[in-house]
PDB file of N, CA and C in Angstrom:
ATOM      1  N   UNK A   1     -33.026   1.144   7.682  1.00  0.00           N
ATOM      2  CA  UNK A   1     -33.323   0.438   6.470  1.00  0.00           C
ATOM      3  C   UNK A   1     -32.169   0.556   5.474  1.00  0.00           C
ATOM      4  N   UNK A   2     -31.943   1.625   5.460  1.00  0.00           N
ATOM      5  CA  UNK A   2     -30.690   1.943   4.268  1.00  0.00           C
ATOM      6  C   UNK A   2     -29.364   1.352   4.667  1.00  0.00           C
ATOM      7  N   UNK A   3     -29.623   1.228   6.053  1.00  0.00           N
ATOM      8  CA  UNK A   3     -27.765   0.356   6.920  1.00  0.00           C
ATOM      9  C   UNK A   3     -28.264  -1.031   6.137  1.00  0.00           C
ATOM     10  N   UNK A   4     -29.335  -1.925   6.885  1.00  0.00           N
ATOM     11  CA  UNK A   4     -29.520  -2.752   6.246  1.00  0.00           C
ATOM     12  C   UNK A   4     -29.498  -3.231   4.983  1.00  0.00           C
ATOM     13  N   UNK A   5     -29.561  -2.552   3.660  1.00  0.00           N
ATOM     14  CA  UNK A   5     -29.433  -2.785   2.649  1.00  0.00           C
ATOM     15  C   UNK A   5     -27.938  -2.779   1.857  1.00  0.00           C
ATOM     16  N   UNK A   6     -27.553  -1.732   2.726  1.00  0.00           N
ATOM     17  CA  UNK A   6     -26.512  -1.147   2.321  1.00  0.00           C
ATOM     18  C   UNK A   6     -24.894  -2.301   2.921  1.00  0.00           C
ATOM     19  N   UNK A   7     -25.409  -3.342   3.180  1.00  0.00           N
ATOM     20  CA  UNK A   7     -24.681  -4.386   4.253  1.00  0.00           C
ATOM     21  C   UNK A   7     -24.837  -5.496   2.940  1.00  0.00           C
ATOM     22  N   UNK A   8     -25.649  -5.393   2.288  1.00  0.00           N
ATOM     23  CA  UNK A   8     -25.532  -6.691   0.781  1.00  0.00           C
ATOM     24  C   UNK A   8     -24.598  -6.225  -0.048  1.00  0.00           C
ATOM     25  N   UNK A   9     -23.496  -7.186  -0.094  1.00  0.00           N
ATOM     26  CA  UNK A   9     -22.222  -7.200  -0.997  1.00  0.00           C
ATOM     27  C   UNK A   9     -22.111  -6.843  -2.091  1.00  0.00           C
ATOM     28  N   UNK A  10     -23.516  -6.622  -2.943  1.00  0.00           N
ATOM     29  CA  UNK A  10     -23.735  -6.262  -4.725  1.00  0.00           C
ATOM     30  C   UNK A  10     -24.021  -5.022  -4.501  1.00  0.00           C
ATOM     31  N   UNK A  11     -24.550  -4.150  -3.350  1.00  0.00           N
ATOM     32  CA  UNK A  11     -24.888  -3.002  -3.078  1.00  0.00           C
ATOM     33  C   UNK A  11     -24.096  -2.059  -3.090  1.00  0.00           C
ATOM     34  N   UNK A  12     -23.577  -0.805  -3.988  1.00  0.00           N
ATOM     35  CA  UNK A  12     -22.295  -0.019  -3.855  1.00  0.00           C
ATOM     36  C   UNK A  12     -23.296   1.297  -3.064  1.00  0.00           C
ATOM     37  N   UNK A  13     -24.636   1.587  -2.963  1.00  0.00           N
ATOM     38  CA  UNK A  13     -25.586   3.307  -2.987  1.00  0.00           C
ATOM     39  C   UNK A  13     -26.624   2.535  -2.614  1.00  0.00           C
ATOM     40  N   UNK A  14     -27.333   3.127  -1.539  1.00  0.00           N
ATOM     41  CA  UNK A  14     -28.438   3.361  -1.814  1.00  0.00           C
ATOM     42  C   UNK A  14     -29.697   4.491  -1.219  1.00  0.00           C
ATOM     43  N   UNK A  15     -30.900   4.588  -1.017  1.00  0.00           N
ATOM     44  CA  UNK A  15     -31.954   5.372  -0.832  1.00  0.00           C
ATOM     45  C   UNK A  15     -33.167   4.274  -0.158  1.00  0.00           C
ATOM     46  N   UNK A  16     -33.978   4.831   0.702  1.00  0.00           N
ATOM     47  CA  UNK A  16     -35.179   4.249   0.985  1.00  0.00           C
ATOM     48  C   UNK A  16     -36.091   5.500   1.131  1.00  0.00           C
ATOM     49  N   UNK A  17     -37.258   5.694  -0.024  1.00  0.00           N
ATOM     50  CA  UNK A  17     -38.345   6.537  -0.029  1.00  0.00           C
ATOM     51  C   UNK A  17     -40.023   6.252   0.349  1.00  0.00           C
ATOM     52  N   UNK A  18     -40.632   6.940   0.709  1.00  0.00           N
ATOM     53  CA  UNK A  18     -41.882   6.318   0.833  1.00  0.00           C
ATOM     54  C   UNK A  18     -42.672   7.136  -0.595  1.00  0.00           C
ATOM     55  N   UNK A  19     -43.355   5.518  -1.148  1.00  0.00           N
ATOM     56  CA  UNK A  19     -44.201   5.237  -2.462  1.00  0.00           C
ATOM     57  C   UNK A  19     -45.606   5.630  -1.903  1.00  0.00           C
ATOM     58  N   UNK A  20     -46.545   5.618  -3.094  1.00  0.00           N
ATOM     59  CA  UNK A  20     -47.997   5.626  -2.712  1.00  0.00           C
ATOM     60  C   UNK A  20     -48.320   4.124  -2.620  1.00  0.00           C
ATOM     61  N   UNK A  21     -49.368   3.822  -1.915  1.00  0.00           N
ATOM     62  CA  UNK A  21     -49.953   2.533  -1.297  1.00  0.00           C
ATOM     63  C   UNK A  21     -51.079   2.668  -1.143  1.00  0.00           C
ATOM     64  N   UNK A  22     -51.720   1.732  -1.442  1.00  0.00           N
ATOM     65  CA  UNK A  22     -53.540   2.121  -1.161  1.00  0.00           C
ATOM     66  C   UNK A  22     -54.143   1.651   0.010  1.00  0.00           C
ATOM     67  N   UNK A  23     -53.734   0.620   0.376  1.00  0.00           N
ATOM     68  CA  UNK A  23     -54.194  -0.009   1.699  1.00  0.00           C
ATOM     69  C   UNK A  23     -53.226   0.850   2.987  1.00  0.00           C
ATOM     70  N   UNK A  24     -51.907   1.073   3.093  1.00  0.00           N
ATOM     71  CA  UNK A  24     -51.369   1.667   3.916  1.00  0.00           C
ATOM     72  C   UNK A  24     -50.568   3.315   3.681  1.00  0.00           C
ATOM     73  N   UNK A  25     -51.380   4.054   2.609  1.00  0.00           N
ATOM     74  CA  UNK A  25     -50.947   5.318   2.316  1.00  0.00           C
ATOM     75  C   UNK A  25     -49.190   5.600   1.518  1.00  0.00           C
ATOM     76  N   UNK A  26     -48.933   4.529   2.137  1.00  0.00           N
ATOM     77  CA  UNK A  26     -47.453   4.937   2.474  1.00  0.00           C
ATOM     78  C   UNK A  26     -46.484   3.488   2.428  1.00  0.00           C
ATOM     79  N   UNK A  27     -45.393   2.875   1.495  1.00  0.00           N
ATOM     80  CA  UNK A  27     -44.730   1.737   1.101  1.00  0.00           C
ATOM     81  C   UNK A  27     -43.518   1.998   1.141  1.00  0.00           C
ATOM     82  N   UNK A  28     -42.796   1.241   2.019  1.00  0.00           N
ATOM     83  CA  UNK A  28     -41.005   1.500   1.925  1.00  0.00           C
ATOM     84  C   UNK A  28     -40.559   1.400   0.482  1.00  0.00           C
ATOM     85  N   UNK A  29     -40.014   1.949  -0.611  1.00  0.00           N
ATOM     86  CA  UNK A  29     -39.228   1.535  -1.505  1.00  0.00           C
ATOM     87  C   UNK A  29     -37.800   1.712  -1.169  1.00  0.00           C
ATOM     88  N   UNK A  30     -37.157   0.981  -1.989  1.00  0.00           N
ATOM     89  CA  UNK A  30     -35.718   1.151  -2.353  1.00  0.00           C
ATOM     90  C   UNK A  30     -34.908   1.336  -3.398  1.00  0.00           C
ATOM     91  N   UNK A  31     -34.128   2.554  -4.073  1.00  0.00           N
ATOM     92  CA  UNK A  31     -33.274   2.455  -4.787  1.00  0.00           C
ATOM     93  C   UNK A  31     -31.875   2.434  -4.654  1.00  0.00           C
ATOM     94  N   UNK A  32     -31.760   1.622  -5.354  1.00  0.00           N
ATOM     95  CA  UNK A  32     -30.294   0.926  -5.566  1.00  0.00           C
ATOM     96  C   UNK A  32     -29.393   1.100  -6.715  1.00  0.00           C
ATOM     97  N   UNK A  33     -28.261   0.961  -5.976  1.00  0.00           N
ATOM     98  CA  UNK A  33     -27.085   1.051  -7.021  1.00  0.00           C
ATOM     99  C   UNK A  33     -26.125  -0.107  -6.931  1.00  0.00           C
ATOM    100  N   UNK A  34     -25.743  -0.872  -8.045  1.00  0.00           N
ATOM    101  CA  UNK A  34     -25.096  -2.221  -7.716  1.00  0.00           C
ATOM    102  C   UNK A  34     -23.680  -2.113  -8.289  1.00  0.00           C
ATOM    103  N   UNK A  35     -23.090  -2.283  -7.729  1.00  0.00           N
ATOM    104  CA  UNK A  35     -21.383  -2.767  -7.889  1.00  0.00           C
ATOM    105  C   UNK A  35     -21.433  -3.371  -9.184  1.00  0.00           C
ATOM    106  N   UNK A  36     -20.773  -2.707  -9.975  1.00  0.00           N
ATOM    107  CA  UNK A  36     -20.529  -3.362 -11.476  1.00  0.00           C
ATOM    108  C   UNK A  36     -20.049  -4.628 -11.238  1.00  0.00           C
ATOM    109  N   UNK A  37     -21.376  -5.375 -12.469  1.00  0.00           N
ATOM    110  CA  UNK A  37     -20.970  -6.688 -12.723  1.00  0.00           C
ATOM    111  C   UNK A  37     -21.751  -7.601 -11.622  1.00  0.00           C
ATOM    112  N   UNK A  38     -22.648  -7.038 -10.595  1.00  0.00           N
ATOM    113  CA  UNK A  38     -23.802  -7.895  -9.742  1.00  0.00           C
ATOM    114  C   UNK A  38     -24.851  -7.639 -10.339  1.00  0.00           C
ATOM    115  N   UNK A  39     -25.536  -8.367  -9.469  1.00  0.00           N
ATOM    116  CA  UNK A  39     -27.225  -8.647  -9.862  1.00  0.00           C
ATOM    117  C   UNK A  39     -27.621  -8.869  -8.534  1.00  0.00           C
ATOM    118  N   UNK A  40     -28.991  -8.478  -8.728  1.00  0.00           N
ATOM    119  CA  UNK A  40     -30.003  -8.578  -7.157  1.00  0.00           C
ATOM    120  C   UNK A  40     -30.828  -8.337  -7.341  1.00  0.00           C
ATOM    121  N   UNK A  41     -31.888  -9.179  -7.059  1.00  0.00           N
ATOM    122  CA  UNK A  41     -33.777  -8.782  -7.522  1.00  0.00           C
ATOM    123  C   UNK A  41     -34.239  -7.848  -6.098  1.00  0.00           C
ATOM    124  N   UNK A  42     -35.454  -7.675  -6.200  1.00  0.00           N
ATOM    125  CA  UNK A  42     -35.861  -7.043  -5.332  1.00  0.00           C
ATOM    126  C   UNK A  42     -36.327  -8.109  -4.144  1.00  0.00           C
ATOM    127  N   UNK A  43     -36.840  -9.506  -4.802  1.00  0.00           N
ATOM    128  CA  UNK A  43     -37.139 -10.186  -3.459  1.00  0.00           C
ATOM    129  C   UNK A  43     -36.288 -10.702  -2.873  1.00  0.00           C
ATOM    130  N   UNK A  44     -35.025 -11.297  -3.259  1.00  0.00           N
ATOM    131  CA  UNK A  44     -33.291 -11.491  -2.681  1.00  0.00           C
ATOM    132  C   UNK A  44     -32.701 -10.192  -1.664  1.00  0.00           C
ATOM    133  N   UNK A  45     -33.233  -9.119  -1.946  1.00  0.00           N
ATOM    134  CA  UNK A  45     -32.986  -7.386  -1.668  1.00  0.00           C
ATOM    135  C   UNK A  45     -34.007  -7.681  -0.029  1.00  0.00           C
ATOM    136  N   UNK A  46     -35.408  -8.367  -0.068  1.00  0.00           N
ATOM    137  CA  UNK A  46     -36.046  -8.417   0.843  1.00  0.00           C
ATOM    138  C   UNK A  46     -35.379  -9.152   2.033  1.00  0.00           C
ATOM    139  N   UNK A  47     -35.144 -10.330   1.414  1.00  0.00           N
ATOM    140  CA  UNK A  47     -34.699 -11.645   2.241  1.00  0.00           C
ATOM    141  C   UNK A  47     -33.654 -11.106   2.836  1.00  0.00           C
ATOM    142  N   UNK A  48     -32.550 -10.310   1.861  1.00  0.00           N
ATOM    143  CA  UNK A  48     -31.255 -10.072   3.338  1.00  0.00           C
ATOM    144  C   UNK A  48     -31.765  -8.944   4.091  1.00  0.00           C
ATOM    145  N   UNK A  49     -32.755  -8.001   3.870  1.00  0.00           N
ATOM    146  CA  UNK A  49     -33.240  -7.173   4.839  1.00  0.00           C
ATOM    147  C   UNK A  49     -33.779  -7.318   6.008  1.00  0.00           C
ATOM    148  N   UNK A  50     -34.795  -8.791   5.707  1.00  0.00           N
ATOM    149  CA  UNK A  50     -35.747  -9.708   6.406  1.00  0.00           C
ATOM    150  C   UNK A  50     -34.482 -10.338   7.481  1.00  0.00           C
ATOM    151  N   UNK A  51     -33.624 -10.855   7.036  1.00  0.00           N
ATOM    152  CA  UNK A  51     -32.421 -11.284   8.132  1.00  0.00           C
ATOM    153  C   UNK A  51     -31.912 -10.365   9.101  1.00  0.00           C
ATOM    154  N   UNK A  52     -32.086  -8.666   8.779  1.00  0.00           N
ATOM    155  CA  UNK A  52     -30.897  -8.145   9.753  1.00  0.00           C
ATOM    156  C   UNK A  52     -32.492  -6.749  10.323  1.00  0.00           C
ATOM    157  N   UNK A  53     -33.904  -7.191  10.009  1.00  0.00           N
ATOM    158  CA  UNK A  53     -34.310  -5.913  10.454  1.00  0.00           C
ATOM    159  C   UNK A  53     -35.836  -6.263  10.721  1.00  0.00           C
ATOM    160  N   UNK A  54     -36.669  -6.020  10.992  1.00  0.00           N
ATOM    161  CA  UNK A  54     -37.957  -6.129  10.909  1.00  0.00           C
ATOM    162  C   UNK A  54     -38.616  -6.010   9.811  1.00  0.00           C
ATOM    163  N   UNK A  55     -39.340  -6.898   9.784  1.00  0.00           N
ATOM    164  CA  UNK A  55     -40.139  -7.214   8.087  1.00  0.00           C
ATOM    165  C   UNK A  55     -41.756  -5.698   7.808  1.00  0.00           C
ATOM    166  N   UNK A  56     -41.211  -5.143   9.075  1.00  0.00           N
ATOM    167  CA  UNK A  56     -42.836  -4.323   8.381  1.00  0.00           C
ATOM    168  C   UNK A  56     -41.693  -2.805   7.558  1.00  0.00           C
ATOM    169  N   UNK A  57     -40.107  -3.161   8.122  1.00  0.00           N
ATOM    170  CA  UNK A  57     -39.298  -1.753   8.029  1.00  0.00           C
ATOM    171  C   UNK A  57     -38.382  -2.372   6.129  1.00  0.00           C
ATOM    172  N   UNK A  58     -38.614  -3.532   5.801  1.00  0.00           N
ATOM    173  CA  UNK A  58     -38.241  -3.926   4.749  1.00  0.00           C
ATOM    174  C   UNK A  58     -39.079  -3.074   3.388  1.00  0.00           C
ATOM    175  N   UNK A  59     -38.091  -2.879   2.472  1.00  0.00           N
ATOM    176  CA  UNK A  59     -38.969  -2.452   1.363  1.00  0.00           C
ATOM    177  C   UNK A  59     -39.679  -3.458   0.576  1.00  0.00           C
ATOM    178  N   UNK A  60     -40.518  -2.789   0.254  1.00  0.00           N
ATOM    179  CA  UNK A  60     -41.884  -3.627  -0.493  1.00  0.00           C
ATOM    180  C   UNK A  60     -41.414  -3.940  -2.261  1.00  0.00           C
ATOM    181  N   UNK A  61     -40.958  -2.919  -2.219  1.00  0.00           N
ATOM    182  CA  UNK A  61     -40.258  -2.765  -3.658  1.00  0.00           C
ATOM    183  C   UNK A  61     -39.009  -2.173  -3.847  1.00  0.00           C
ATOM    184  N   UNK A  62     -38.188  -2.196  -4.924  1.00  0.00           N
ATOM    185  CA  UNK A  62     -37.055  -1.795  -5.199  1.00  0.00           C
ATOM    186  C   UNK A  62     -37.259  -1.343  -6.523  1.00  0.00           C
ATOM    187  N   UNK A  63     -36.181  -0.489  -6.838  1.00  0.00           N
ATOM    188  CA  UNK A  63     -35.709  -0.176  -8.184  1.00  0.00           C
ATOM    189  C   UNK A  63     -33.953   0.224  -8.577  1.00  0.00           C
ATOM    190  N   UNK A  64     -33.644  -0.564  -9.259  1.00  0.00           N
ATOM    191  CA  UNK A  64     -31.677  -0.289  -9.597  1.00  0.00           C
ATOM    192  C   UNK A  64     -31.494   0.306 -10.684  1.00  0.00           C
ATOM    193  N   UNK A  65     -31.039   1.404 -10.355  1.00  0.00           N
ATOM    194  CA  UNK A  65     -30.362   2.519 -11.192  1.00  0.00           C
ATOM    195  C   UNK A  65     -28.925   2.558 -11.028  1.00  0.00           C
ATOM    196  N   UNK A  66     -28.519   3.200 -12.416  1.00  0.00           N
ATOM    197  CA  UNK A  66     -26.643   3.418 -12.253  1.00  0.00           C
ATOM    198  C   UNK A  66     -26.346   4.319 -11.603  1.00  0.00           C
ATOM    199  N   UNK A  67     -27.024   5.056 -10.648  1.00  0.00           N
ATOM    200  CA  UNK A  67     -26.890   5.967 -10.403  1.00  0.00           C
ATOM    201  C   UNK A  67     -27.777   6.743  -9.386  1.00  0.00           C
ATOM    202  N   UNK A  68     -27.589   7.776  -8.170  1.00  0.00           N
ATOM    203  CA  UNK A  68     -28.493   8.611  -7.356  1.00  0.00           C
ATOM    204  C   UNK A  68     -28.401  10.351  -7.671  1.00  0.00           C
ATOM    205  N   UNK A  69     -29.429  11.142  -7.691  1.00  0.00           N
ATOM    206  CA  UNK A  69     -28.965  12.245  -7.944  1.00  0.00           C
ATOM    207  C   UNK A  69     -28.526  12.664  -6.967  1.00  0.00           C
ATOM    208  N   UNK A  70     -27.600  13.088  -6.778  1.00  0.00           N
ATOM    209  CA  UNK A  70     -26.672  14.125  -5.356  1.00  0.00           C
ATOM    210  C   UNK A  70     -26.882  15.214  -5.130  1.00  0.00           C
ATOM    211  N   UNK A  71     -26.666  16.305  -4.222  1.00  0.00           N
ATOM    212  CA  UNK A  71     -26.347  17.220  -4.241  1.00  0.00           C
ATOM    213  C   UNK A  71     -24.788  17.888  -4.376  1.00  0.00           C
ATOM    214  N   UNK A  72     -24.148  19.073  -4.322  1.00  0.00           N
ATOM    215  CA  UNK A  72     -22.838  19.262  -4.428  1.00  0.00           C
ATOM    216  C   UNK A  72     -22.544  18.783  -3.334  1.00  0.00           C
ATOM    217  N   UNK A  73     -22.917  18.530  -1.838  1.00  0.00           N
ATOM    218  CA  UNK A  73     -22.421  18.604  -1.032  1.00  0.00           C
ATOM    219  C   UNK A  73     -22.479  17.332  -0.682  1.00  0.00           C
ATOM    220  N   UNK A  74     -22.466  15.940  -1.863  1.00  0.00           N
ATOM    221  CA  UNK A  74     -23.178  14.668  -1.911  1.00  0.00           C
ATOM    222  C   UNK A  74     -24.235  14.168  -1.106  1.00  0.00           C
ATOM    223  N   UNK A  75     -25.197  14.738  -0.723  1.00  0.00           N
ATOM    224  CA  UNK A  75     -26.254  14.425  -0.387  1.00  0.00           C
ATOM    225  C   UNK A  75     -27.660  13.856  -1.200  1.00  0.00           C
ATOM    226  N   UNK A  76     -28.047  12.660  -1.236  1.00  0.00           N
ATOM    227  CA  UNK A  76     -28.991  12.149  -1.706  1.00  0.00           C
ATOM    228  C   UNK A  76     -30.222  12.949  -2.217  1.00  0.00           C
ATOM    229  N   UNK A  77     -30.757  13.587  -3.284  1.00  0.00           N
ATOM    230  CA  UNK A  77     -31.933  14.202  -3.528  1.00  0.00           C
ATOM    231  C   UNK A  77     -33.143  13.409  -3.571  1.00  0.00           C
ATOM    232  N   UNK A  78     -33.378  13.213  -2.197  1.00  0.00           N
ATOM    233  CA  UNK A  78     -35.114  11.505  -2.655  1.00  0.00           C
ATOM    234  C   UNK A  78     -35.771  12.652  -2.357  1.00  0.00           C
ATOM    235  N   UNK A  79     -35.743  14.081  -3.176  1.00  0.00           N
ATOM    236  CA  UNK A  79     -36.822  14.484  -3.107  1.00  0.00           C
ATOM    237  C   UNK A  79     -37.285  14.418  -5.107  1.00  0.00           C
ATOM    238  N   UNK A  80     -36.172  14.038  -5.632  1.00  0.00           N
ATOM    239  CA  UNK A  80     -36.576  13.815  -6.763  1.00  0.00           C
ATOM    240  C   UNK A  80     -36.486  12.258  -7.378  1.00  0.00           C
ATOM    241  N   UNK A  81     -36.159  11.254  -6.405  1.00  0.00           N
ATOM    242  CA  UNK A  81     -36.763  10.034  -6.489  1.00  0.00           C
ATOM    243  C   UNK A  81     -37.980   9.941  -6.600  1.00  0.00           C
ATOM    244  N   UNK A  82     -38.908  10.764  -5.096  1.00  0.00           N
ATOM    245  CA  UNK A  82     -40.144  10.352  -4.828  1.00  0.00           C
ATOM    246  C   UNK A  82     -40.719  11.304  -5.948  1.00  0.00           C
ATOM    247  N   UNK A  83     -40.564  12.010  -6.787  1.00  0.00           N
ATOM    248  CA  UNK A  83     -41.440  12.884  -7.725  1.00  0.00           C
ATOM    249  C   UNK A  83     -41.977  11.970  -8.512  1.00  0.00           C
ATOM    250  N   UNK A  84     -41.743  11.073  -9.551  1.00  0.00           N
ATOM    251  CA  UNK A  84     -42.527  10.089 -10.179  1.00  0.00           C
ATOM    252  C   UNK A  84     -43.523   9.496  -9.701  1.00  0.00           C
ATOM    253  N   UNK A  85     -43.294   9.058  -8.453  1.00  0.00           N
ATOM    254  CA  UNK A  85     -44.241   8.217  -8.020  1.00  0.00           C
ATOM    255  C   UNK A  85     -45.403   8.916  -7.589  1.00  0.00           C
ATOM    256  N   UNK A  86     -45.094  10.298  -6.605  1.00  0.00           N
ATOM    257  CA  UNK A  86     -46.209  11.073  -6.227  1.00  0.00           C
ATOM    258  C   UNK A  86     -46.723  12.056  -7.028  1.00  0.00           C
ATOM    259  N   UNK A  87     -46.399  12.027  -8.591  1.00  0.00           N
ATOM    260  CA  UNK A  87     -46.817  13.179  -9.591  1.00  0.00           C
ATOM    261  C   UNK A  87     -48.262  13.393  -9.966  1.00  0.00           C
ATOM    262  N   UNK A  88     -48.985  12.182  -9.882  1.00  0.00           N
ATOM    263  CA  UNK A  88     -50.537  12.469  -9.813  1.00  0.00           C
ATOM    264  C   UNK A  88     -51.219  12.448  -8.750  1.00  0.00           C
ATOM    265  N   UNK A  89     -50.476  12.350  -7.371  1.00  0.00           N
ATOM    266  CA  UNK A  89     -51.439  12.226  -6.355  1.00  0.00           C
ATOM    267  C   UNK A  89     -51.644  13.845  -5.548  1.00  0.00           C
ATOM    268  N   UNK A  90     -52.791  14.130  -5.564  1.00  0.00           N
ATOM    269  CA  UNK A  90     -53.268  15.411  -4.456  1.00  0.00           C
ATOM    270  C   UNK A  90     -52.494  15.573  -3.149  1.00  0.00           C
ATOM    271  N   UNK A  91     -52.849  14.057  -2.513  1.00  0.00           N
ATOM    272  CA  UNK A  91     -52.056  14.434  -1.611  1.00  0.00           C
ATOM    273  C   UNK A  91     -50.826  13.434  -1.264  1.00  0.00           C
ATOM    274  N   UNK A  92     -50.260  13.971  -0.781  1.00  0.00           N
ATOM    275  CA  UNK A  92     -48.379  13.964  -0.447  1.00  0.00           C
ATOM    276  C   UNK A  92     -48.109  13.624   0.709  1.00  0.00           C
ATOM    277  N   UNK A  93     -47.864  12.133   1.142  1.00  0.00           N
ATOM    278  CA  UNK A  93     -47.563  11.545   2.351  1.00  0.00           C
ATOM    279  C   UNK A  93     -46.213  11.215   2.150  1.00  0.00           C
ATOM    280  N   UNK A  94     -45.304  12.114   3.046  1.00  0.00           N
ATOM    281  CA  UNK A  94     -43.543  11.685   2.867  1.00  0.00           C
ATOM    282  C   UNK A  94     -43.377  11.997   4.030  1.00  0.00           C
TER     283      UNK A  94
END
């Protein structure tokens, strides 16, 4: 998912986390980081995903930030992406 996204030309970063969902527990999101000076919605974000991957492995949603938190060793922290989203739920499907 993240090759796939990461293959759109406005795309400089990105992340794919799993959201809460009510019907399927569990929703691909995506955050993104865009090459200064692009633009890209989330359903344009679908469509080139929808071209290079299977539509059930596409994210449902997106969100673009300037930015991902790293680690020192630049490694992606989506363990503090997914904290917002899963902060009121009991239980924790990741």
């Amino acid at each position: 998912m993240e090759n796939a996204i990461s293959q759109h030309p406005a795309v400089a970063a990105c992340a794919v986390i799993g959201i809460p969902n009510e019907r399927w527990g569990e929703a691909v999101h995506a955050v993104v980081v865009l090459h200064p000076h692009q633009q890209l919605t989330a359903d344009e974000l679908r469509a080139h995903c929808k071209s290079l991957i299977a539509g059930y492995k596409c994210p449902v949603s997106a969100d673009f930030r300037d930015s991902l938190p790293v680690t020192g060793a630049g490694k992606v922290q989506k363990n503090l992406l997914r904290e917002p989203y899963w902060k009121n739920f009991s239980r924790r499907v990741s």
